[in-house]
Protein backbone atom coordinates (compact mmCIF):
# COMPACT_ATOMS: atom_id res chain seq x y z
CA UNK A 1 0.00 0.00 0.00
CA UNK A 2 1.93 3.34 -1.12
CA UNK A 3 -0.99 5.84 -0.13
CA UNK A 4 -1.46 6.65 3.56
CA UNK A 5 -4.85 6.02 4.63
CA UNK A 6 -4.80 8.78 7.16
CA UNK A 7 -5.30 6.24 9.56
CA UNK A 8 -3.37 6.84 13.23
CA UNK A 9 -2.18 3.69 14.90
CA UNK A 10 -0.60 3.33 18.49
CA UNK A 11 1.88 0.56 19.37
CA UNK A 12 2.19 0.04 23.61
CA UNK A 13 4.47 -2.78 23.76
CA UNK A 14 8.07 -2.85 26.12
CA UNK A 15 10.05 -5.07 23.48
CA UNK A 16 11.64 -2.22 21.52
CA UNK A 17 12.81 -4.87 18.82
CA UNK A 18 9.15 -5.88 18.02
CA UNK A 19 7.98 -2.08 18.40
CA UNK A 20 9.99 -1.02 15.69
CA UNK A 21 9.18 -3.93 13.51
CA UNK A 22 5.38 -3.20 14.00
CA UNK A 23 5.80 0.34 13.10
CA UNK A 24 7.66 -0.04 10.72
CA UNK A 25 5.52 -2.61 8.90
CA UNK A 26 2.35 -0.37 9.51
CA UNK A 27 3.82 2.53 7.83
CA UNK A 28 4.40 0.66 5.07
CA UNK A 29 0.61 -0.30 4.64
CA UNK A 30 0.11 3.01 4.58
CA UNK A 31 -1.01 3.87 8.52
CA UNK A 32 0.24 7.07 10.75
CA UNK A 33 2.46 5.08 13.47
CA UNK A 34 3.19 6.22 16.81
CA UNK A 35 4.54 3.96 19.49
CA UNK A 36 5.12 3.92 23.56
CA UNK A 37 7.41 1.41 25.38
CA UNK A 38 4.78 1.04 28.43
CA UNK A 39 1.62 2.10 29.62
CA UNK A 40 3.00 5.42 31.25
CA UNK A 41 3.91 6.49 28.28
CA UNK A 42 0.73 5.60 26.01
CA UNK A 43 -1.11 7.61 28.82
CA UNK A 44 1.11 10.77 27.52
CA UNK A 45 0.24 9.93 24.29
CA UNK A 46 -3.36 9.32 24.20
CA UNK A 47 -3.49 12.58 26.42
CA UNK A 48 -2.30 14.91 23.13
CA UNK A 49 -3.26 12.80 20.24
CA UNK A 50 -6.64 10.73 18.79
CA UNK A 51 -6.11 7.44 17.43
CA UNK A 52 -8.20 5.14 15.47
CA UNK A 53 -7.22 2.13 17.14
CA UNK A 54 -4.28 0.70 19.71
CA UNK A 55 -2.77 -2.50 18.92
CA UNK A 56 -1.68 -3.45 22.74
CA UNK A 57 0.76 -5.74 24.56
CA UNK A 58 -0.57 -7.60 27.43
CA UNK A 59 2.46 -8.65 29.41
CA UNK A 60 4.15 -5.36 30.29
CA UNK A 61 6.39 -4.24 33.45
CA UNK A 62 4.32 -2.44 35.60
CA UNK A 63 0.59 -1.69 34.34
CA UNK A 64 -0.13 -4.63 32.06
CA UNK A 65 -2.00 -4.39 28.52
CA UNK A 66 -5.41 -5.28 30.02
CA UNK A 67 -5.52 -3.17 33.11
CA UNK A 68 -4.61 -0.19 30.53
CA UNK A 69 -7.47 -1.27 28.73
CA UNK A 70 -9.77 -1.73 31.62
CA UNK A 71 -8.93 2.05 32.84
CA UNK A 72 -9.04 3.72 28.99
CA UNK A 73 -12.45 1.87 28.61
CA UNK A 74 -13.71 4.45 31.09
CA UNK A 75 -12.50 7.39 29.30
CA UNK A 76 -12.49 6.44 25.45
CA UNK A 77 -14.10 4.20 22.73
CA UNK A 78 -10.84 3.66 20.70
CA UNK A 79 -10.45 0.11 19.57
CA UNK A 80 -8.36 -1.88 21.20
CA UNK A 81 -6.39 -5.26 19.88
CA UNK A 82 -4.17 -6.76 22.68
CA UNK A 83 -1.05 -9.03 21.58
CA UNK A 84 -0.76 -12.01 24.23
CA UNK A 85 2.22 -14.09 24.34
CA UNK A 86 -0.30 -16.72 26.02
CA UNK A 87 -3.11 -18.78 23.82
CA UNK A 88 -5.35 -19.94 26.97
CA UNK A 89 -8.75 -19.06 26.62
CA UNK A 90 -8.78 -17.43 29.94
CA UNK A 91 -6.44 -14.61 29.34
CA UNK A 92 -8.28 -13.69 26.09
CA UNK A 93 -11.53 -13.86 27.83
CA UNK A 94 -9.89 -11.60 30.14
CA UNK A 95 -8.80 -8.90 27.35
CA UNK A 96 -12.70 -8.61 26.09
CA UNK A 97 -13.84 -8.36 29.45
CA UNK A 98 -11.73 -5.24 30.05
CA UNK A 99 -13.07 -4.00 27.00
CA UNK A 100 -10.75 -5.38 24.26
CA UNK A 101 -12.24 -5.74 20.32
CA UNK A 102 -10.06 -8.42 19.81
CA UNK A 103 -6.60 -10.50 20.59
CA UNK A 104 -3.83 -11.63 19.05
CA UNK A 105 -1.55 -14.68 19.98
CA UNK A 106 1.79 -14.27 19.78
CA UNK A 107 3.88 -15.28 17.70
CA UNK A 108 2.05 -14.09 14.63
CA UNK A 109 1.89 -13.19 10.56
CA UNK A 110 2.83 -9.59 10.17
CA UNK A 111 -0.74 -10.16 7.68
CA UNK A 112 -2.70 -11.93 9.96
CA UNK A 113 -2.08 -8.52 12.17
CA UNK A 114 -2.79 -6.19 9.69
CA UNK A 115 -6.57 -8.44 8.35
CA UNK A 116 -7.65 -7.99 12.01
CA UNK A 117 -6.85 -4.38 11.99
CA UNK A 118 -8.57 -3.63 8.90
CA UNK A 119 -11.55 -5.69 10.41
CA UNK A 120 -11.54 -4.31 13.67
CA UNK A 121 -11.72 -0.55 11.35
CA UNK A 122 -14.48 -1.72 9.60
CA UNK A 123 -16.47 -2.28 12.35
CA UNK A 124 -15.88 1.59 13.63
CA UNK A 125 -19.40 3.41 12.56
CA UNK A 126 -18.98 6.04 9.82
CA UNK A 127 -20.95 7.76 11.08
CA UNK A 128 -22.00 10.92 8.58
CA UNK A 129 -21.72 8.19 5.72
CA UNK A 130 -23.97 6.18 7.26
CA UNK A 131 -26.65 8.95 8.27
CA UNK A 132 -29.88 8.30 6.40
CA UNK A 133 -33.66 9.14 7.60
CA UNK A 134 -33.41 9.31 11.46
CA UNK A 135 -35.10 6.25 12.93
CA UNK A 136 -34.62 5.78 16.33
CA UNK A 137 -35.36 2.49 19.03
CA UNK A 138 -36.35 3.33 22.07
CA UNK A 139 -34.57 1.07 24.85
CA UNK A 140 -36.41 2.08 28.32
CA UNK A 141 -33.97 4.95 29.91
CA UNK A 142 -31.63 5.05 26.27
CA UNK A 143 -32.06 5.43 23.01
CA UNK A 144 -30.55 3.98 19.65
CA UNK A 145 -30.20 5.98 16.61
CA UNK A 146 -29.99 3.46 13.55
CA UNK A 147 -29.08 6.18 10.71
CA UNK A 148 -25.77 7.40 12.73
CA UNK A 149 -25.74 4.49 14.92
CA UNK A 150 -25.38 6.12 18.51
CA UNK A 151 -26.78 4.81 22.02
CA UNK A 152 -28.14 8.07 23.67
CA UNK A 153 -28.95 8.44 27.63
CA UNK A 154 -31.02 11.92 27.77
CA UNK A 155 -28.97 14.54 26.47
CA UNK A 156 -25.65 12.21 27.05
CA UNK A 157 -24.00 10.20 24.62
CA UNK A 158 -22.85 6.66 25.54
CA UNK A 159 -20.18 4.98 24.01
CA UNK A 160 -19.53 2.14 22.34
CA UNK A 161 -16.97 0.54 21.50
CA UNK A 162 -16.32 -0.43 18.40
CA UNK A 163 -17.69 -4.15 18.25
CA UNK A 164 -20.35 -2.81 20.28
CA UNK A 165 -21.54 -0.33 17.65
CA UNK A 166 -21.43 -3.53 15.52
CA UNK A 167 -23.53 -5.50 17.84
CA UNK A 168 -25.87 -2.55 18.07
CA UNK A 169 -26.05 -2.28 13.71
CA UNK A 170 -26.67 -5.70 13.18
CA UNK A 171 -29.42 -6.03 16.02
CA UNK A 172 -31.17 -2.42 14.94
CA UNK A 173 -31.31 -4.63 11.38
CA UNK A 174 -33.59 -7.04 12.43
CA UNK A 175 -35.21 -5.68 15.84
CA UNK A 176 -37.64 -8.78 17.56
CA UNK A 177 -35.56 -11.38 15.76
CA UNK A 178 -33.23 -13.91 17.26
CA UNK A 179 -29.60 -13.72 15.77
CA UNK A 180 -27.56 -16.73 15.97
CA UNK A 181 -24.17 -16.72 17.99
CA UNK A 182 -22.87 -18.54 15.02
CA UNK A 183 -24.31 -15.50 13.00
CA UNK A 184 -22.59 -12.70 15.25
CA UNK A 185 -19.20 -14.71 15.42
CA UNK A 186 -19.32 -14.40 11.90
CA UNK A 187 -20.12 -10.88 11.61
CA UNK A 188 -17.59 -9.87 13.76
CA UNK A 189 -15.04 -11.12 11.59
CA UNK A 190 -13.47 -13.40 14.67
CA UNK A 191 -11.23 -16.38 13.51
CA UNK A 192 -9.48 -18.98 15.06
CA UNK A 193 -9.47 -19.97 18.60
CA UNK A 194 -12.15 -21.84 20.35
CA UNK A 195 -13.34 -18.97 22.59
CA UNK A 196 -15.44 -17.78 19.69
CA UNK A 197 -19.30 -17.68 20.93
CA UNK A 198 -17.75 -16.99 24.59
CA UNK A 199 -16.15 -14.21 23.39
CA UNK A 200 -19.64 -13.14 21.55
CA UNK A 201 -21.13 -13.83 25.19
CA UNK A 202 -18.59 -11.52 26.77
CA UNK A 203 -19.19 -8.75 24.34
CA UNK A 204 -23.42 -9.41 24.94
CA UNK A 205 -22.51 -8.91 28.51
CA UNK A 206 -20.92 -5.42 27.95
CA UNK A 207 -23.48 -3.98 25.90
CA UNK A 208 -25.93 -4.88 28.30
CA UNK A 209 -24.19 -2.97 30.85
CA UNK A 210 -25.09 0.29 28.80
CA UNK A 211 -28.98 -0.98 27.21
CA UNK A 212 -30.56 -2.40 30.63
CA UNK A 213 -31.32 -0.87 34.41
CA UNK A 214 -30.60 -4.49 35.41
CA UNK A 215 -28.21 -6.51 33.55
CA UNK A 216 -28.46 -9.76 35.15
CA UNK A 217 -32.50 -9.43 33.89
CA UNK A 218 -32.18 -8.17 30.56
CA UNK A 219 -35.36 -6.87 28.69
CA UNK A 220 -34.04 -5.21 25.86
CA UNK A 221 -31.14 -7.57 24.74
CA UNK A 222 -32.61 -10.97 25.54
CA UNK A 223 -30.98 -14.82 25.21
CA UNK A 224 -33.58 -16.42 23.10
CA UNK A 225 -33.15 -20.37 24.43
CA UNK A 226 -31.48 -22.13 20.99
CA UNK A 227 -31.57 -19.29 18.77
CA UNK A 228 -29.17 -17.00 20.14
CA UNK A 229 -29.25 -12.93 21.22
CA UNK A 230 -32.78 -10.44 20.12
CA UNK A 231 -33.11 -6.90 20.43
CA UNK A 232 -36.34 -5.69 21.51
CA UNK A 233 -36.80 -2.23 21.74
CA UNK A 234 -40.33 -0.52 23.50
C-alpha cells in the first residue's frame, strides 16, 4: 500500500525490537504510526493525540496491557487489539472483558495482524456516511439511533466501543428477531481460537451494561433459548 490512509495507529508494547518492527511494517501499509514502550507512556500519548485504534501488549512491566485497557475503557471508545504471548482461553476472555475488540496470539503473521486491523476498522461506525432518515429504538432509559448508529442516555452520549456499535447495527437490522451466535461470530469477523461464541457472550454482557437498568434481567437484549441474542426495543 503506497498511499497513507490517514489512519493513526498506536503501538504500547516494552520489546523495543518488536515495536519497531510493528511500526515499521504499519507505515508501510500506509497507517500514521506512533509507538510507547509502556503504559505510562501511552497515557502521555493518548493525552495529546486521537487514534483510530491501539494495537496493545498484554504482558508489560508495571501496568499490564489489560488493566490499561480496563482504565481507557472508562475514558475512550478507541479500539483496542491486545497481543498475548499466552493462547489460553482465559487470558483472552480476560482482554474482552476489560473491553478489548479483539486478541492476538503471539507469535504471529505480520498479515494476519494487519486483516484484524482492517476488520476491527471496519467495524468503527462512519458515522455521517452512514446517516440516512433518522429512525430511532427506544430502549427504556436510552435510546438507539440506527441512521448514525449512537446509544443516547437523555442529552448524554454513551459509548460504544467499536464491536459494540457492531452488535448494536446488526441487532437495529432485524429488531424482535433472534440472531444466531454462530451469526454474530461471523459478523464480527473473529477467527481462530475456540473462545469464539464466549467471546460473543462476553461482548453481549458489555453492551448490556449500557442498554438495561438491570443486567443480570435483561429486557431489551434478551438470550432467546437455541436461537441466540434479540433486540427488543419498546
Amino acid at each position: 500500500m503506497s498511499d497513507e490512509t490517514g489512519i493513526h495507529l498506536l503501538i504500547v508494547d516494552d520489546d523495543a525490537r518488536i515495536r519497531e518492527l510493528l511500526r515499521k511494517f504499519l507505515v508501510r501499509q500506509g497507517f500514521w504510526v506512533s509507538a510507547a514502550r509502556d503504559a505510562a507512556h501511552a497515557r502521555k500519548l493518548l493525552a495529546g493525540l486521537e487514534f483510530d485504534l491501539i494495537v496493545m501488549d498484554v504482558m508489560m512491566p508495571g501496568e499490564d496491557g489489560i488493566s490499561l485497557t480496563r482504565a481507557l475503557r472508562e475514558e475512550i471508545a478507541t479500539p483496542i487489539l491486545l497481543l498475548t504471548a499466552r493462547g489460553e482461553t482465559s487470558d483472552r476472555i480476560a482482554g474482552l472483558e476489560a473491553g478489548a475488540d479483539d486478541y492476538l496470539a503471539k507469535p504471529f503473521e505480520p498479515k494476519e495482524l494487519l486483516l484484524r486491523i482492517n476488520a476491527i476498522l471496519r467495524r468503527v461506525p462512519a458515522s455521517k456516511a452512514e446517516a440516512e432518515l433518522p429512525k430511532v429504538l427506544h430502549l427504556g432509559a436510552v435510546r438507539y439511533d440506527v441512521g448514525r448508529g449512537e446509544l443516547w442516555s437523555g442529552e448524554e452520549r454513551v459509548r460504544l466501543t467499536a464491536t459494540e456499535a457492531q452488535l448494536m447495527r446488526i441487532f437495529s437490522a432485524c429488531p424482535g428477531e433472534a440472531v444466531s451466535r454462530t451469526r454474530l461470530v461471523e459478523e464480527l469477523a473473529r477467527d481462530g481460537g475456540q473462545a469464539q461464541e464466549r467471546a460473543v457472550d462476553v461482548q453481549i454482557t458489555r453492551l448490556r451494561r449500557k442498554l438495561e437498568s438491570d443486567p443480570k434481567q435483561p429486557r431489551y437484549l434478551q438470550t432467546v433459548r437455541g436461537a441466540g441474542y434479540m433486540l427488543a426495543p419498546d
